[in-house]
Protein backbone atom coordinates (compact mmCIF):
# COMPACT_ATOMS: atom_id res chain seq x y z
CA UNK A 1 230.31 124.30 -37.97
CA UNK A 2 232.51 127.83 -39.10
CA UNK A 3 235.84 127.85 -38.77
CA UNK A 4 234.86 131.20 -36.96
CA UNK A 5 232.86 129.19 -34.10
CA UNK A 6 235.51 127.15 -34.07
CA UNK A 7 238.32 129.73 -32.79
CA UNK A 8 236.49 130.23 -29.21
CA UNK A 9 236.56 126.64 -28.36
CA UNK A 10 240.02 126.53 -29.22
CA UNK A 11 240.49 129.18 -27.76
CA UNK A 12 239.11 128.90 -24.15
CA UNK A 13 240.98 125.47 -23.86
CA UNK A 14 244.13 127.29 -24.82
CA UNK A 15 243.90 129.11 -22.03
CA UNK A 16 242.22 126.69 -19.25
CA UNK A 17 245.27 124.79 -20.10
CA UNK A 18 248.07 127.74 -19.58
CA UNK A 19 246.42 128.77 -16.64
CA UNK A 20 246.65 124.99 -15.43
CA UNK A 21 249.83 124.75 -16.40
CA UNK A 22 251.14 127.55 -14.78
CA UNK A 23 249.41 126.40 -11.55
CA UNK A 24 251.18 122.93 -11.31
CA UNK A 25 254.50 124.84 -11.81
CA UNK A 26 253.79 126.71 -8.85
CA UNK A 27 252.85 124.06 -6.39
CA UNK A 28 255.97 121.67 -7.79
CA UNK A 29 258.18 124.36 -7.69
CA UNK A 30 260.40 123.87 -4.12
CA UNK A 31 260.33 126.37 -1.92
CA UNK A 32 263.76 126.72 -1.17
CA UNK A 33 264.30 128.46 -4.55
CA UNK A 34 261.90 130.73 -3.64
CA UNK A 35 264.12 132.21 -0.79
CA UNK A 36 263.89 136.50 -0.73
CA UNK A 37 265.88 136.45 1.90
CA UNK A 38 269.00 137.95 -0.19
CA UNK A 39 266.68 140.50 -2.20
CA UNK A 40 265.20 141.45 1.72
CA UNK A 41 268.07 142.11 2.93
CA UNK A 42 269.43 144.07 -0.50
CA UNK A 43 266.65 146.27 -0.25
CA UNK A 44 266.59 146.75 3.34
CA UNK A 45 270.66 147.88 3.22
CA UNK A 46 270.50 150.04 -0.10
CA UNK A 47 267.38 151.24 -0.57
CA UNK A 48 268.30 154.88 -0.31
CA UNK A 49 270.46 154.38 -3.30
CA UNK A 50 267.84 152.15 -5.16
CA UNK A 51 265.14 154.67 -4.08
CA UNK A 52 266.62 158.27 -2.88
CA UNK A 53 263.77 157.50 0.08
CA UNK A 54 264.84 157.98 3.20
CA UNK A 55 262.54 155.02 5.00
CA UNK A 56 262.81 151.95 4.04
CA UNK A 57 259.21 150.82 4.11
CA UNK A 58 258.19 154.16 2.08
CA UNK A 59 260.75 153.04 -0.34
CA UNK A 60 258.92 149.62 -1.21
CA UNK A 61 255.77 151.11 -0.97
CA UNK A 62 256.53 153.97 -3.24
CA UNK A 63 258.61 152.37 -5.32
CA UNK A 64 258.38 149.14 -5.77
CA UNK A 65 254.77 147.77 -5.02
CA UNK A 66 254.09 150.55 -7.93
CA UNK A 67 255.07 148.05 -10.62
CA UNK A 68 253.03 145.08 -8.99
CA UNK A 69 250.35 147.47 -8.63
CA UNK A 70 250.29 148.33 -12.17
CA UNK A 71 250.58 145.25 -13.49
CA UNK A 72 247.56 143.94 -11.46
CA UNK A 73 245.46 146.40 -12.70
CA UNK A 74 247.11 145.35 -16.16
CA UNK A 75 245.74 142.09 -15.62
CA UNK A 76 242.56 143.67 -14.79
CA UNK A 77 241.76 145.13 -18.06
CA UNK A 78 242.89 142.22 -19.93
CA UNK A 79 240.81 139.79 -17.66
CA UNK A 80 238.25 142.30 -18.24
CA UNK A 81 238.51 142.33 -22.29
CA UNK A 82 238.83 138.43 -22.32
CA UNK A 83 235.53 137.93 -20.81
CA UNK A 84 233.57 140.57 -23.13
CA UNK A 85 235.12 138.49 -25.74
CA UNK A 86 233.93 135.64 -24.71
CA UNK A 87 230.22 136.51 -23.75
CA UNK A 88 229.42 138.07 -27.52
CA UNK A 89 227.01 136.56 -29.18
CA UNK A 90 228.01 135.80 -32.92
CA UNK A 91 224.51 136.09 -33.95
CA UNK A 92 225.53 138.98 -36.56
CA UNK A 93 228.07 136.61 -38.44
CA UNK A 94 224.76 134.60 -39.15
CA UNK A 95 223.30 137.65 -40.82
């Protein structure tokens, strides 16, 4: 075997183990330090000086689901790239 069809093996455990990893941390991790309650209310009570929006629901939405939107479609394109990269064939390395 290559060392070259060895990488996407090593690879694709790599990450089937991150992405496990990161989903026992979020069921074990207690809810109680989870609480949003403070940010909420933070955002609720200054979020004409965080935003310069008058509302306070058009100052999340404007402002603030824009990063979470942009990182999902962030995590989009990489998804996106990772499985092109996996479904290549390698049958031009065999040449």
């Amino acid at each position: 075997m290559k060392i070259s069809n060895l990488r996407r093996p090593i690879l694709l455990v790599f990450c089937m183990l991150l992405a496990f990893m990161l989903i026992v941390l979020l069921i074990i991790t207690p809810s109680s330090t989870l609480d949003t309650t403070l940010a909420r209310d933070s955002v609720v009570e200054n979020h004409v000086e965080y935003t310069g929006a008058d509302n306070a629901v058009s100052a999340i939405y404007l402002n603030f689901r824009l990063w979470d939107t942009l990182f999902e479609a962030l995590v989009l394109l990489v998804s996106a790239v990772a499985v092109i990269s996996f479904s290549r064939s390698e049958d031009t390395d065999e040449g």
